[in-house]
Protein backbone atom coordinates (compact mmCIF):
# COMPACT_ATOMS: atom_id res chain seq x y z
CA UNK A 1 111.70 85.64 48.71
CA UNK A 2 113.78 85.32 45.45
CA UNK A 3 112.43 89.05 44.56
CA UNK A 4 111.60 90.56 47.83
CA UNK A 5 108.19 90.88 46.85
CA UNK A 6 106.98 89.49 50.65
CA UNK A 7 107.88 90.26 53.84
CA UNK A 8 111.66 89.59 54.72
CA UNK A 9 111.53 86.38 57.52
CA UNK A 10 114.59 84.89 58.95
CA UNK A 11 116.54 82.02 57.86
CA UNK A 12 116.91 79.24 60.10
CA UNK A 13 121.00 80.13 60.08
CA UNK A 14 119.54 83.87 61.20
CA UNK A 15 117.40 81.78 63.99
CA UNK A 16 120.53 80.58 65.38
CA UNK A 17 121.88 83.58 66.32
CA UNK A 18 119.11 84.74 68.44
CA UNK A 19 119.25 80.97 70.15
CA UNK A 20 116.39 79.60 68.10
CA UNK A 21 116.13 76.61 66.78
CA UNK A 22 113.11 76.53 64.43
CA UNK A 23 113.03 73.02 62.95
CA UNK A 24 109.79 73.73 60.82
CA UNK A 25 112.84 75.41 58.02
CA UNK A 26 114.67 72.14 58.04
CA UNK A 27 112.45 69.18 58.92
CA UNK A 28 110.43 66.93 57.99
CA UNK A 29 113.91 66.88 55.61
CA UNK A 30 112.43 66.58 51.37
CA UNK A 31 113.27 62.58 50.53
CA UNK A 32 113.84 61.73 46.61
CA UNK A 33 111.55 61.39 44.13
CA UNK A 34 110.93 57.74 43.79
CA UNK A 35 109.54 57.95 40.56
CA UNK A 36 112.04 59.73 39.01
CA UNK A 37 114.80 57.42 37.35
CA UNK A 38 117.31 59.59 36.83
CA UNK A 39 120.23 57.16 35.43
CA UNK A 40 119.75 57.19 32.27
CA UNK A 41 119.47 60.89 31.80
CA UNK A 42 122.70 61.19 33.90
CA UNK A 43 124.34 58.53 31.58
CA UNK A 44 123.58 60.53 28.66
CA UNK A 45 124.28 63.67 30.29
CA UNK A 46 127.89 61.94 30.77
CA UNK A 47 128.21 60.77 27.35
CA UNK A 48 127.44 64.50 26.26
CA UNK A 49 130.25 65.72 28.50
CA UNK A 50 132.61 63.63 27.31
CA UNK A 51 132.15 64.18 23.80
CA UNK A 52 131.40 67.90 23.39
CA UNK A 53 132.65 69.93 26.59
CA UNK A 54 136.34 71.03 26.38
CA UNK A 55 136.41 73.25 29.77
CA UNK A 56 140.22 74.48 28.63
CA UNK A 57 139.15 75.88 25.60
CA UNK A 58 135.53 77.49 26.65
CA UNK A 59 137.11 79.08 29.72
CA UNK A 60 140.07 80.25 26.92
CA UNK A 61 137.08 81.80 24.45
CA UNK A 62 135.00 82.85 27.11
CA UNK A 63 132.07 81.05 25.22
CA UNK A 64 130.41 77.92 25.14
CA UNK A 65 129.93 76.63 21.82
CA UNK A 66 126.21 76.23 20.46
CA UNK A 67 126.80 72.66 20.11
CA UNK A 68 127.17 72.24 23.63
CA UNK A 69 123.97 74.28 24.38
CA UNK A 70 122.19 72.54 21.49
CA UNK A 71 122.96 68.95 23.13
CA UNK A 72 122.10 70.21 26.56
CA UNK A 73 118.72 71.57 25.36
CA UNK A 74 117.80 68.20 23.47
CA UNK A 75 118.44 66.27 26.26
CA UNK A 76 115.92 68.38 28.16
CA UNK A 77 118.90 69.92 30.85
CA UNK A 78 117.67 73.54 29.76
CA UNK A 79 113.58 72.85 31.11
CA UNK A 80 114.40 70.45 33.76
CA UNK A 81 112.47 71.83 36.65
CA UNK A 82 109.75 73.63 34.01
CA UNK A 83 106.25 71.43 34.13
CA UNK A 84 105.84 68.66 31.68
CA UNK A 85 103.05 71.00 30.05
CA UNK A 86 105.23 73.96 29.04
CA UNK A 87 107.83 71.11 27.58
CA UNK A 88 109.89 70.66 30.43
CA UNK A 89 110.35 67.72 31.97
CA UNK A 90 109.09 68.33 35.30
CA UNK A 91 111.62 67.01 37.53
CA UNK A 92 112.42 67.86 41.35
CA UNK A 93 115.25 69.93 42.61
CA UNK A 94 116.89 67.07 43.84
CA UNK A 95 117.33 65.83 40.11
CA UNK A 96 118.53 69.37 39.30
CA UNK A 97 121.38 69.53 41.89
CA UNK A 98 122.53 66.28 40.61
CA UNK A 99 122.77 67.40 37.03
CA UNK A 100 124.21 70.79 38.40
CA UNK A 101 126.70 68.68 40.27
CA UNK A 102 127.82 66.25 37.39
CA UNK A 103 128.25 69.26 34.95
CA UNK A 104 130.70 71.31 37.96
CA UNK A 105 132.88 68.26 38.11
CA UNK A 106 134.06 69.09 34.19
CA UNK A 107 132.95 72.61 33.47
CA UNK A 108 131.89 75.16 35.83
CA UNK A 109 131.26 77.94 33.31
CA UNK A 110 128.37 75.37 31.48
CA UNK A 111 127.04 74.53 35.11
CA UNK A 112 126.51 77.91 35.39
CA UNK A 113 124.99 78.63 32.25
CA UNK A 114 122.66 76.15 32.62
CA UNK A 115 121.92 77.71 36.43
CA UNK A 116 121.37 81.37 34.87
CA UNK A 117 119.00 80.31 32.31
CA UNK A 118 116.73 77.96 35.11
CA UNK A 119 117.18 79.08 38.16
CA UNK A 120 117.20 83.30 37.71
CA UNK A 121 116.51 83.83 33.93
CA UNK A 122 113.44 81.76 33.38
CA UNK A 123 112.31 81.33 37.27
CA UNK A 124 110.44 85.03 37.47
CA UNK A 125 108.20 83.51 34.72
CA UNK A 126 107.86 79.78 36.09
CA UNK A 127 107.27 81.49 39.75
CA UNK A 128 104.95 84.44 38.72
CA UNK A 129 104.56 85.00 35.17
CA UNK A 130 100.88 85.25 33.78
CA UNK A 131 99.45 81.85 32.01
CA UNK A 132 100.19 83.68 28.64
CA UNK A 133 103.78 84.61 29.44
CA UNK A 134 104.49 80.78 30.40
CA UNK A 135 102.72 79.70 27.23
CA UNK A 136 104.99 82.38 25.04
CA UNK A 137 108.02 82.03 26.64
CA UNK A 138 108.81 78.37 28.42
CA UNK A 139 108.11 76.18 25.56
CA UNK A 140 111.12 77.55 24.09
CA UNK A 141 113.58 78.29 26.77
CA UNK A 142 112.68 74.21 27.79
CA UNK A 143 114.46 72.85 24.81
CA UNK A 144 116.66 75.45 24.42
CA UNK A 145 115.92 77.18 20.92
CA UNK A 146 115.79 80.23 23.18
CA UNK A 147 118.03 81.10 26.18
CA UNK A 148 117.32 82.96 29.20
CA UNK A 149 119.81 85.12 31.30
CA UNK A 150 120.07 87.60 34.31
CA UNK A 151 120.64 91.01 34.48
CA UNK A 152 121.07 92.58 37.71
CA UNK A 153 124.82 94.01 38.52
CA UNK A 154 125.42 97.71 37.83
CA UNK A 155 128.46 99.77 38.25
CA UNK A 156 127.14 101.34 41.97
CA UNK A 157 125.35 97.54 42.55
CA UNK A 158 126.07 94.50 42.29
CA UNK A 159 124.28 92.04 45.03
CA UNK A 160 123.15 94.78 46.96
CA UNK A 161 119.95 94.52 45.09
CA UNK A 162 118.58 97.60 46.82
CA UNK A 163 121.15 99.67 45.46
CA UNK A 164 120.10 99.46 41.67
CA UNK A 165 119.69 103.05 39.86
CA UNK A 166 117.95 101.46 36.46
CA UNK A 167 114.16 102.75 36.28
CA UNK A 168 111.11 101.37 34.76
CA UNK A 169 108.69 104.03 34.20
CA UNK A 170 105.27 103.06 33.06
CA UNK A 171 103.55 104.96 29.86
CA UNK A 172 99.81 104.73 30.70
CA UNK A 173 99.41 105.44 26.30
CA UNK A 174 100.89 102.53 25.16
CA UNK A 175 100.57 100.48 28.03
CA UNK A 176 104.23 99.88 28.45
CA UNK A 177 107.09 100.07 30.66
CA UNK A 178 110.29 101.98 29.44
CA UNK A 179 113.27 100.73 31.03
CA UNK A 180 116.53 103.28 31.33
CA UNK A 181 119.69 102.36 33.18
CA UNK A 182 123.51 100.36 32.23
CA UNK A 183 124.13 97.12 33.55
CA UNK A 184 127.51 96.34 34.22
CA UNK A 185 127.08 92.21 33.58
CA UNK A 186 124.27 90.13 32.25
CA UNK A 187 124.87 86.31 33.19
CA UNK A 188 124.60 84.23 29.76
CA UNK A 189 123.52 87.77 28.06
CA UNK A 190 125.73 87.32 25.10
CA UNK A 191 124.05 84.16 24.06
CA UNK A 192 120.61 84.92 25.34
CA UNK A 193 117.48 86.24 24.17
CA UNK A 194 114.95 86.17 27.19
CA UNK A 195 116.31 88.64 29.64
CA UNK A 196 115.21 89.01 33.24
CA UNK A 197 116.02 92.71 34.15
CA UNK A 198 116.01 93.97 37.81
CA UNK A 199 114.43 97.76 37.81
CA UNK A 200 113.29 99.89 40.45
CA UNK A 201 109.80 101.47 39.70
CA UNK A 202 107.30 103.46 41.31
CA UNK A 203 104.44 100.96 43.60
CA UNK A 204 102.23 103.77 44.95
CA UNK A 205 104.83 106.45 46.65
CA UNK A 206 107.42 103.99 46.88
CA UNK A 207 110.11 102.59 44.93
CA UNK A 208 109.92 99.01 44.53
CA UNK A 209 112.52 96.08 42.52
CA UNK A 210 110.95 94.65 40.04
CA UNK A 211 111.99 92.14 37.80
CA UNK A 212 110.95 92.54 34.10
């Protein structure tokens, strides 16, 4: 669903509409991990907050420092929801929204930094990536030596995902794609080095999104 790779369904808000109410999209409603003790990541989490995020003066540089990253990624906030094998730490999404959460109430801009690099710039490669890629690339990204960003928006497109012009055009040679286009913003792309580019390439006579 994220990448439109299977066949579009409709949301249970859609469902309304047409006077269905399809309670297999909402119930039985995901409880808590039990197992996950979360307080004393949230504590430090806090303590990190407090000490290192000034939200004035990140929103005034338009940058958050590499302290602030560094402290997130050592506490594990930049591989939370990546598997315990790929050194993450393998929590639910419940314990993600939390963190999310917690971060929004001082700093948006960091909240969303830290949603860019887990939730769009690393996910194509949690969700589908090969076991190689997630071997190369997660480790990294996890505890934040590396950071991972988005790049979808284009002058003509922006979330109309369909309307992207950049094209990936595969060289059978060297067994690569070659990716031409502009992108008009890359969420977290001035600090990152893992980007997830949206392209439109050729899947039999078709053009298709891919993300690379």
């Amino acid at each position: 669903e994220l990448f439109f790779a299977e066949k579009k369904k409709l949301s249970f808000a859609k469902q309304l509409y047409f006077g269905v109410f399809d309670k297999n999209h909402i119930f039985p409603f995901p409880k808590p991990n039990a197992e996950e003790n979360l307080d004393v990541l949230l504590e430090k989490l806090q303590q990190l907050i407090k000490e290192k995020i000034d939200p004035k003066e990140i929103d005034e540089q338009a940058k958050i420092s590499e302290d602030v990253l560094k402290g997130l990624g050592k506490l594990g906030i930049l591989g939370m929801t990546i598997p315990k094998e790929y050194g993450g730490l393998g929590l639910s999404q419940h314990a993600y929204c939390l963190v999310v959460e917690l971060l929004s109430y001082t700093c948006a801009s960091t909240a969303l930094f830290v949603n860019a690099h887990q939730s769009v710039g690393l996910k194509a490669i949690l969700l589908f990536g090969t076991e190689e890629q997630k071997k190369k690339w997660l480790p990294a990204l996890a505890k934040g030596e590396q950071y991972a960003a988005f790049s979808l928006t284009e002058v003509n497109a922006g979330s109309d995902a369909a309307g992207i012009e950049t094209r990936a055009i595969f060289d059978p040679e060297k067994n690569v794609y070659r990716i031409t286009g502009k992108k008009q913003w890359t969420t977290n792309g001035s600090q990152a080095s893992v980007l997830t580019v949206m392209a439109k390439t050729k899947i039999g006579d078709q053009d298709k999104i891919t993300a690379f």
